[in-house]
Protein backbone atom coordinates (compact mmCIF):
# COMPACT_ATOMS: atom_id res chain seq x y z
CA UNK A 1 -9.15 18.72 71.74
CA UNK A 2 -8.06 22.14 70.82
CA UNK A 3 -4.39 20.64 70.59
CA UNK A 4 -5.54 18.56 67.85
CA UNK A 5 -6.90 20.70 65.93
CA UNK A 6 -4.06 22.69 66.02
CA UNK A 7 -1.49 19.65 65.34
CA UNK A 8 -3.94 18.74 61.96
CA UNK A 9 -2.94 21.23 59.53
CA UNK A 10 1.04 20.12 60.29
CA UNK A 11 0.02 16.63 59.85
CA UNK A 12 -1.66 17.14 56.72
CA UNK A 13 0.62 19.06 54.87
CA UNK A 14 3.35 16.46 54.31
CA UNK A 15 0.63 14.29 53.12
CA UNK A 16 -0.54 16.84 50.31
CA UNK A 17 3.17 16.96 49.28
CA UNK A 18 3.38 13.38 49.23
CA UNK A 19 0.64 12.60 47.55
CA UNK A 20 1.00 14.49 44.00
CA UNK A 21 5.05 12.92 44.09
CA UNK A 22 3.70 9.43 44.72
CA UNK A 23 1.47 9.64 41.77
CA UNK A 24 4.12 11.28 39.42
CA UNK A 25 6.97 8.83 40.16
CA UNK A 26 3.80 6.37 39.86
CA UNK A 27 3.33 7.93 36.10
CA UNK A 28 6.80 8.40 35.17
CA UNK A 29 7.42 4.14 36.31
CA UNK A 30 4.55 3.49 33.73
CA UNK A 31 5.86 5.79 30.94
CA UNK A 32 9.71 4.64 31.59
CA UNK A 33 8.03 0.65 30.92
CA UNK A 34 6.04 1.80 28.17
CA UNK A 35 9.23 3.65 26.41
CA UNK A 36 11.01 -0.01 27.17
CA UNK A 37 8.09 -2.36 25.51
CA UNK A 38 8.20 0.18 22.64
CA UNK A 39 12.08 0.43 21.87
CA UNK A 40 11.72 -3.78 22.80
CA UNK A 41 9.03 -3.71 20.07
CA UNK A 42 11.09 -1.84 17.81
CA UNK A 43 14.25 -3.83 17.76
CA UNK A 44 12.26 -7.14 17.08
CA UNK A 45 10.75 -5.24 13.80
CA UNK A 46 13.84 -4.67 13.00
CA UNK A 47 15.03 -8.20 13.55
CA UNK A 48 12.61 -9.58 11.88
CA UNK A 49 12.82 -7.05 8.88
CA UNK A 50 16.58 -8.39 8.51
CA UNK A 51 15.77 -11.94 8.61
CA UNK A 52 13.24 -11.61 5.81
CA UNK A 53 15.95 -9.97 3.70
CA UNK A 54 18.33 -12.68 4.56
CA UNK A 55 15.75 -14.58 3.89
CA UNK A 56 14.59 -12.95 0.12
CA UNK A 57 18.30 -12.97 -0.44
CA UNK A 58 19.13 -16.96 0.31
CA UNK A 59 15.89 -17.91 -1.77
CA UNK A 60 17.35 -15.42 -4.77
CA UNK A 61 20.45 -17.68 -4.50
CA UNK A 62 18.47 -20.90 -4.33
CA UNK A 63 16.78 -19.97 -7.46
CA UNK A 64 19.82 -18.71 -9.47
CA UNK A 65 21.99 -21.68 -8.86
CA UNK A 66 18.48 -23.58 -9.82
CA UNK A 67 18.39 -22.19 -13.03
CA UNK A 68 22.09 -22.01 -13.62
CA UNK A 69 22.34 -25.82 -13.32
CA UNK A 70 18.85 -26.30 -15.06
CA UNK A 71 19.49 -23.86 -18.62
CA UNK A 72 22.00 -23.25 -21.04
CA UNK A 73 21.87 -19.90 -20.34
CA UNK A 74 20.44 -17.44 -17.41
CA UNK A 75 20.02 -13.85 -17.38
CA UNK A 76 19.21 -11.28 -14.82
CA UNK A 77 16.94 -8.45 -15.96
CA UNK A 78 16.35 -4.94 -14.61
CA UNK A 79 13.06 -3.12 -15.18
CA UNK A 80 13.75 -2.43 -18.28
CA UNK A 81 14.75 -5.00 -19.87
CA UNK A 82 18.34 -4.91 -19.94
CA UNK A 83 20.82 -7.39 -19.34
CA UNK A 84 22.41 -7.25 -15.68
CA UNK A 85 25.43 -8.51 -15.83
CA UNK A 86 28.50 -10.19 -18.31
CA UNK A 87 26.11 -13.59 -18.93
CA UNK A 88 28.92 -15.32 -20.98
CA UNK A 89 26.79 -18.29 -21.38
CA UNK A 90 23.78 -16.24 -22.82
CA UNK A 91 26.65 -14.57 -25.33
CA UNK A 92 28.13 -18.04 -26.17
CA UNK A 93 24.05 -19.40 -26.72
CA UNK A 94 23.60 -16.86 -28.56
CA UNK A 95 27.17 -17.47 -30.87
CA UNK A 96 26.94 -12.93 -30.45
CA UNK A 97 30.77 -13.35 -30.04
CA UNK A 98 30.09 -11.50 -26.82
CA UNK A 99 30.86 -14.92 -24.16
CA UNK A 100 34.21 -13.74 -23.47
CA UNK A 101 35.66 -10.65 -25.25
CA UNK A 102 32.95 -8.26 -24.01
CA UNK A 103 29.72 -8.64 -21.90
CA UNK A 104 25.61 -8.20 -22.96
CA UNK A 105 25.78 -5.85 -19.75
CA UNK A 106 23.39 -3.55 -20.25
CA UNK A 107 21.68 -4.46 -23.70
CA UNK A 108 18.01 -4.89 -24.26
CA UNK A 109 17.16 -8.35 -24.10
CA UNK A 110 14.71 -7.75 -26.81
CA UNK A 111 17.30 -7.06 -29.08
CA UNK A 112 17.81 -10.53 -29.17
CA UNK A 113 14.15 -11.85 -29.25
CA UNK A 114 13.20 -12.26 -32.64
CA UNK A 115 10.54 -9.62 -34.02
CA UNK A 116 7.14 -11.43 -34.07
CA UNK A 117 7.52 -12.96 -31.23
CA UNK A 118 8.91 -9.48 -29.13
CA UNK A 119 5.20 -8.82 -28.43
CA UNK A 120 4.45 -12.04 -27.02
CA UNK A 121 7.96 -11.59 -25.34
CA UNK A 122 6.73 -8.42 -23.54
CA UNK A 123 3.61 -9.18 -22.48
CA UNK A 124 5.04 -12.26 -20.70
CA UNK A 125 7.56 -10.67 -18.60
CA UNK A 126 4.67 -7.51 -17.81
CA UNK A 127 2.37 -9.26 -16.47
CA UNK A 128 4.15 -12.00 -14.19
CA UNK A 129 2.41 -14.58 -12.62
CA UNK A 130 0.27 -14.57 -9.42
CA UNK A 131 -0.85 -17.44 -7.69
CA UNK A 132 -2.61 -17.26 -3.84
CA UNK A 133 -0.48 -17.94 -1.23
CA UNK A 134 0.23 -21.66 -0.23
CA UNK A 135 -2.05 -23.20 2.28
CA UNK A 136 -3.86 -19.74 2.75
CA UNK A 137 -7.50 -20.02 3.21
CA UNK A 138 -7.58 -16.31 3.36
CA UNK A 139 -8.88 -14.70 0.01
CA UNK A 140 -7.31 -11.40 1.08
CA UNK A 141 -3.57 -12.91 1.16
CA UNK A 142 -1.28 -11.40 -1.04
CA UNK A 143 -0.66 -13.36 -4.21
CA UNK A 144 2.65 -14.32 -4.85
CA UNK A 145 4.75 -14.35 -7.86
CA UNK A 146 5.60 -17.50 -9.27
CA UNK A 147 7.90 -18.90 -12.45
CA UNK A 148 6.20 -19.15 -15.56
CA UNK A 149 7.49 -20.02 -19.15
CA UNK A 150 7.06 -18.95 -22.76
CA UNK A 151 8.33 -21.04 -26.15
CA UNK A 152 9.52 -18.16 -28.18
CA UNK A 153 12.52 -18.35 -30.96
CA UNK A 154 15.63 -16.04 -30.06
CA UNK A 155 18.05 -14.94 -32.16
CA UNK A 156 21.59 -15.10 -32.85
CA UNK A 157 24.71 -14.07 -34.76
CA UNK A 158 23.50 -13.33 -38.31
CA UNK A 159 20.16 -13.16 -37.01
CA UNK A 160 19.86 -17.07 -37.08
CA UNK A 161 16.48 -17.91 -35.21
CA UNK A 162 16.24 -21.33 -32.65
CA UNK A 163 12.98 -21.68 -31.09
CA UNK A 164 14.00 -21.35 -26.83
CA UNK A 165 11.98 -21.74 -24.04
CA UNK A 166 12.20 -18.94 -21.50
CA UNK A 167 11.30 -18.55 -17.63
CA UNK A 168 10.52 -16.08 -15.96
CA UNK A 169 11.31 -15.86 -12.57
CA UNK A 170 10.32 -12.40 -11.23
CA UNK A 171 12.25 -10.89 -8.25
């Protein structure tokens, strides 16, 4: 008996060693698999953040070549108002002498919206339209922004008025 109790203390000790290493490799598995589900986690946000720009952008193109083959004329606004772009067709429309020879890039579009209805003009393209969300249930879904249309008269070369109808397809 009293070689026993002289064997314990040896037999314990690589047991109180072992013990706090088997429960640090056990914590440093878990954090490793954590780190992996997060960085996993993180590249399908980003995934999925990608496809919804590919996405924005091939619906921006569907509703361009839309319009393009449904006006006379489209134009691409910025926030201010001001033409994006050559739009030949809007200069030819508009007989400003501008379709070819030089571009509407960068001129307010209200130049060319005649003056009583420029307020009516305004508060069309300001406020946008929202509509709730298709097939959303939810009253808390985010309203979307859908095309809307105004009858107002533009103007022209020698300020020659024709009554238009505009949409407004916000972006």
């Amino acid at each position: 008996y009293d070689c026993m109790k002289a064997d314990l203390p040896f037999t314990l000790l690589p047991l109180q060693f072992a013990i706090p290493e088997v429960l640090t490799c056990c914590g440093l598995c878990w954090l490793c698999h954590t780190m992996e589900q997060l960085e996993g986690d993180r590249i399908s946000a980003e995934c999925e953040l990608e496809e919804a720009r590919n996405s924005d952008h091939v619906m921006l193109q569907a509703s361009k070549r839309m319009m393009a083959a449904l006006c006379d004329a489209e134009v691409e606004l910025d926030e201010d108002l001001r033409v994006v772009g050559a739009s030949p067709k809007l200069g030819g429309l508009l007989m400003t002498g501008l379709s070819t020879s030089s571009s509407l890039a960068g001129k307010p579009f209200v130049r060319y919206v005649a003056g009583d209805d420029q307020p009516r003009f305004l508060d069309f393209v300001g406020r946008g339209t929202l509509a709730p969300a298709p097939s959303s249930s939810n009253p808390e879904a985010p309203a979307l922004q859908v095309a809307s249309s105004l009858q107002a008269h533009l103007k022209g070369a020698n300020d020659l008025k024709f009554l238009a109808e505009l949409f407004h397809v916000p972006i």
